[in-house]
N, C-alpha and C. Protein backbone atom coordinates (compact mmCIF):
# COMPACT_ATOMS: atom_id res chain seq x y z
N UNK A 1 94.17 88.44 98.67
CA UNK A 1 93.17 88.26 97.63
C UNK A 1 91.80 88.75 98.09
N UNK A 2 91.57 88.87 99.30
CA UNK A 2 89.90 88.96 99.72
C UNK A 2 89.97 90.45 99.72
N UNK A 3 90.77 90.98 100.24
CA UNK A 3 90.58 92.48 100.19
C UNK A 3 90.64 93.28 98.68
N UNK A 4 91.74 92.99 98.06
CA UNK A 4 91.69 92.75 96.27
C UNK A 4 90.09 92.58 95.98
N UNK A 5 89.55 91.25 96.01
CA UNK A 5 88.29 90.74 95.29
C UNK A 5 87.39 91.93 96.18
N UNK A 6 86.89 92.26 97.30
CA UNK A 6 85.99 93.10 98.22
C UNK A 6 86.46 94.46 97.65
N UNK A 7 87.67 94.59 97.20
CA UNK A 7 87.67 96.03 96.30
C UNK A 7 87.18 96.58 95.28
N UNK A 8 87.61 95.84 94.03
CA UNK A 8 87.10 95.74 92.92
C UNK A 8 85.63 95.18 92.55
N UNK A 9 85.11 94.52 93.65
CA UNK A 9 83.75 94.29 93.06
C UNK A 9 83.04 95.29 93.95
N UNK A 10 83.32 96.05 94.95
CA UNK A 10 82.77 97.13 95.97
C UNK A 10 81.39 95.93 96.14
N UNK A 11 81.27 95.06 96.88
CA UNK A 11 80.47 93.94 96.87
C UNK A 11 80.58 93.61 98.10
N UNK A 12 79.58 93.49 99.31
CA UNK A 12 80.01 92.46 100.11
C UNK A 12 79.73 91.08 100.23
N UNK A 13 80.30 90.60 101.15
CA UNK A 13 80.26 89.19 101.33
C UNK A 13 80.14 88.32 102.12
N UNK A 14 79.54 87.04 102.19
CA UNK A 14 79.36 86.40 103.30
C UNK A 14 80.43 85.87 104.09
N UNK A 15 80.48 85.81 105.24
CA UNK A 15 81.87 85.47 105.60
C UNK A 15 82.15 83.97 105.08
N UNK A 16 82.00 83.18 105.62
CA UNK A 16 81.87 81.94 104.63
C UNK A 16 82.61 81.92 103.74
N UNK A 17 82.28 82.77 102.13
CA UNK A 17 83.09 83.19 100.90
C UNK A 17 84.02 84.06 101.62
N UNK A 18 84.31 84.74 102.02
CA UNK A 18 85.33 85.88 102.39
C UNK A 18 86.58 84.92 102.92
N UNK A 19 86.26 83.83 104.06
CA UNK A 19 86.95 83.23 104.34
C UNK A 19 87.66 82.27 103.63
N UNK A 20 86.77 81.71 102.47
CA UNK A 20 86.89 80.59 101.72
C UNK A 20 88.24 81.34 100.84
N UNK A 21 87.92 82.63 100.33
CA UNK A 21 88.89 83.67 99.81
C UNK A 21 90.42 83.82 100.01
N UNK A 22 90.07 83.73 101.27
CA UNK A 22 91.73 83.90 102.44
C UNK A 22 92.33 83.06 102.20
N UNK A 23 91.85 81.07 101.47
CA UNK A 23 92.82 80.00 100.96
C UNK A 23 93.33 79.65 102.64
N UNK A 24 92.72 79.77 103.99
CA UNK A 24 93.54 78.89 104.95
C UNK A 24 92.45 78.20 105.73
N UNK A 25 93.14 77.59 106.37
CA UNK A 25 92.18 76.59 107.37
C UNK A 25 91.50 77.41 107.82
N UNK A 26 89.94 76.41 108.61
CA UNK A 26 88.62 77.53 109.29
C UNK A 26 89.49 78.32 110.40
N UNK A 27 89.67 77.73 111.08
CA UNK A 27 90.37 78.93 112.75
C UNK A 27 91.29 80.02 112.16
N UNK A 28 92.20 79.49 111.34
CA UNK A 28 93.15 80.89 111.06
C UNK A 28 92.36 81.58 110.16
N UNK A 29 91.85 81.46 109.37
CA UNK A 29 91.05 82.41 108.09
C UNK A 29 89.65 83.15 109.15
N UNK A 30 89.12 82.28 110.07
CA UNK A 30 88.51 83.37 111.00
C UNK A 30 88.97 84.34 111.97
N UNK A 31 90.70 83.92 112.69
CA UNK A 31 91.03 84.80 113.07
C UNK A 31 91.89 85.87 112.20
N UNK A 32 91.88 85.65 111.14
CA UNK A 32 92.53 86.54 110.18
C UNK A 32 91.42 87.71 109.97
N UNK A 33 90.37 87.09 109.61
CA UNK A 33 89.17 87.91 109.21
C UNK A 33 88.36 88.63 110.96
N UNK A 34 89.07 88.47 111.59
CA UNK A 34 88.43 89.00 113.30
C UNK A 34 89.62 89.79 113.14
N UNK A 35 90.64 90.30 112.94
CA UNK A 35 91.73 91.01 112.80
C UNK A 35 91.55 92.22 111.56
N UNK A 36 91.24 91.59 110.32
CA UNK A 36 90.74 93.03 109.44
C UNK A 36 89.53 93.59 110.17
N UNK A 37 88.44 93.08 110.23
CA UNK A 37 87.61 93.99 110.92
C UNK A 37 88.28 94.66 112.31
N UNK A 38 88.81 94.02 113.41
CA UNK A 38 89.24 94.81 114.09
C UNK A 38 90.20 96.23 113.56
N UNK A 39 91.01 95.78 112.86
CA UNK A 39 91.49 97.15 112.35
C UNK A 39 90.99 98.01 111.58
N UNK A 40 90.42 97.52 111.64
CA UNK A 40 88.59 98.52 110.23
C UNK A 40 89.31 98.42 108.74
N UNK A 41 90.33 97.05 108.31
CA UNK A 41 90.26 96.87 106.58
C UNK A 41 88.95 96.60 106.44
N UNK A 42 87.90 95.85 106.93
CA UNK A 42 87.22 95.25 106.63
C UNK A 42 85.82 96.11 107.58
N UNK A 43 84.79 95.87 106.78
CA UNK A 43 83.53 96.40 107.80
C UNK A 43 82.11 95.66 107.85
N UNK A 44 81.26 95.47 108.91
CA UNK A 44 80.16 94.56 108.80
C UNK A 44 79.50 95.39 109.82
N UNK A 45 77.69 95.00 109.88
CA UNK A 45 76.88 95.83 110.30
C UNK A 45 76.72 94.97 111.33
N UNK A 46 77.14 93.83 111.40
CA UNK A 46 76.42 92.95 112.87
C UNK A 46 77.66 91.64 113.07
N UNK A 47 77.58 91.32 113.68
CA UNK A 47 78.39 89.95 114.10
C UNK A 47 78.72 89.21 113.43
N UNK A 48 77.49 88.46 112.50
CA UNK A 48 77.38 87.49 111.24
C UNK A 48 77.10 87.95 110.25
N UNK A 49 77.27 89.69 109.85
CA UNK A 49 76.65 89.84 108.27
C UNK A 49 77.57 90.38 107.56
N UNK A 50 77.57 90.34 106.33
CA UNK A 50 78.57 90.46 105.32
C UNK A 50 79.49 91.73 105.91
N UNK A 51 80.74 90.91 104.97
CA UNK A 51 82.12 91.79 105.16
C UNK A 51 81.89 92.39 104.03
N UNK A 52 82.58 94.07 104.01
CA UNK A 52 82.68 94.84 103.04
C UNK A 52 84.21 95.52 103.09
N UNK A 53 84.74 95.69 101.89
CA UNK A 53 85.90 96.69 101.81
C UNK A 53 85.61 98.02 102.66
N UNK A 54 87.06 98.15 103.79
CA UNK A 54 86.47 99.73 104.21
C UNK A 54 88.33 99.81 104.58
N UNK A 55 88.43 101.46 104.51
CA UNK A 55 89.60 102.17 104.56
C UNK A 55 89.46 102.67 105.75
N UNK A 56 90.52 102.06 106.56
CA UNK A 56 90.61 102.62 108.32
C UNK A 56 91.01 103.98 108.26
N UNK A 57 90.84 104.97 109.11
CA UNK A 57 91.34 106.56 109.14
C UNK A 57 93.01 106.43 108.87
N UNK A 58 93.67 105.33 110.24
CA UNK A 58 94.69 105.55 110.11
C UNK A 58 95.90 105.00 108.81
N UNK A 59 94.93 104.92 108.05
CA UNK A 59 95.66 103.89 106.91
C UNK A 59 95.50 105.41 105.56
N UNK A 60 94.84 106.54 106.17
CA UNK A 60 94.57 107.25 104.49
C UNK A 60 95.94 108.02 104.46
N UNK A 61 96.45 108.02 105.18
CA UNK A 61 98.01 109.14 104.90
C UNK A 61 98.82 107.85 104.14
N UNK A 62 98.52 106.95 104.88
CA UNK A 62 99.54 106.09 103.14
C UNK A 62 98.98 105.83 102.10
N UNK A 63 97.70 105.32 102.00
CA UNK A 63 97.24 105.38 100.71
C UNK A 63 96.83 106.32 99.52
N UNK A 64 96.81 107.40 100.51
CA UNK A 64 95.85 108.99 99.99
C UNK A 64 96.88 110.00 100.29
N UNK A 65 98.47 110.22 100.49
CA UNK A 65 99.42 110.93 100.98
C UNK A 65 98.81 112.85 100.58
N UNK A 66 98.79 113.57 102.00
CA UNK A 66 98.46 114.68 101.95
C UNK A 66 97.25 115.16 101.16
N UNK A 67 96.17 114.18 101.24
CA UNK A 67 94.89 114.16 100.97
C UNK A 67 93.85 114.76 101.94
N UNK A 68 94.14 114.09 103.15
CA UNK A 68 93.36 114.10 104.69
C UNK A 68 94.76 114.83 105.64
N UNK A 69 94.24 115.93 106.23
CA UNK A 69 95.32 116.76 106.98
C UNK A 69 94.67 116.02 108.22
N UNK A 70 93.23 115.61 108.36
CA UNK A 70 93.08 114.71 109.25
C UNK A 70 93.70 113.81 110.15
N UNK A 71 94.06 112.84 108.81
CA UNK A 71 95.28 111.90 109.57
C UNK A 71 96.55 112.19 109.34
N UNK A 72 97.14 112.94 109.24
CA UNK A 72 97.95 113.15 109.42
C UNK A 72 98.31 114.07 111.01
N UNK A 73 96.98 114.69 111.49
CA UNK A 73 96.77 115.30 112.84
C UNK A 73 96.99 114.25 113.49
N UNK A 74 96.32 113.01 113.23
CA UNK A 74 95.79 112.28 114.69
C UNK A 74 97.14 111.69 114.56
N UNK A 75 98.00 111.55 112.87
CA UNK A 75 99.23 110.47 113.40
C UNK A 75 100.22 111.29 114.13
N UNK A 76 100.61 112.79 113.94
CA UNK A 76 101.15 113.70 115.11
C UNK A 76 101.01 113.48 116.69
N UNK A 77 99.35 113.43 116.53
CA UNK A 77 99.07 113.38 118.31
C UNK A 77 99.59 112.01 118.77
N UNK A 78 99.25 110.91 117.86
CA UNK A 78 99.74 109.40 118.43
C UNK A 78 101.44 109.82 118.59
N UNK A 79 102.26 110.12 117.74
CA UNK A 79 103.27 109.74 117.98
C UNK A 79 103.81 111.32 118.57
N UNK A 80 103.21 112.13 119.56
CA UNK A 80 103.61 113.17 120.00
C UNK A 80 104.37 114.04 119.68
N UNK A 81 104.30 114.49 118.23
CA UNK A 81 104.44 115.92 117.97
C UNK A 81 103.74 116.60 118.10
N UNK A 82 104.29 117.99 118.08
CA UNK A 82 103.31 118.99 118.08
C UNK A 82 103.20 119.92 116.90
């Protein structure tokens, strides 16, 4: 739902609400939300400031298929083709 709601309103948010969003207890809904930002679903300018919807590189060949020859390079080099 939080990534849904951070989509459609292209809005960010305080973590606080973002978390409140996620529907789970404080520790898991913060380490849930320390996990999208680590994988870059999620993006913030500082430690404590709002979360925003963001599209990781390695996520645009599934969402965007043969859009970005980009990622589709880097997913070659990860999984060693040539």
């Amino acid at each position: 739902m939080l990534l849904h709601d951070l989509f459609s309103t292209q809005a960010a948010q305080p973590r606080g609400d973002a978390k409140a969003l996620l529907g789970m207890k404080d520790r898991l809904a913060t380490s849930t939300l320390s996990a999208l930002l680590e994988r870059g679903f999620l993006a913030t300018d500082s430690a404590y400031g709002l979360v925003r919807f963001a599209v990781p590189r390695h996520a645009l060949r599934f969402y965007l298929p043969a859009l970005w020859p980009e990622a589709e390079a880097d997913s070659d080099l990860l999984n060693g083709d040539d």
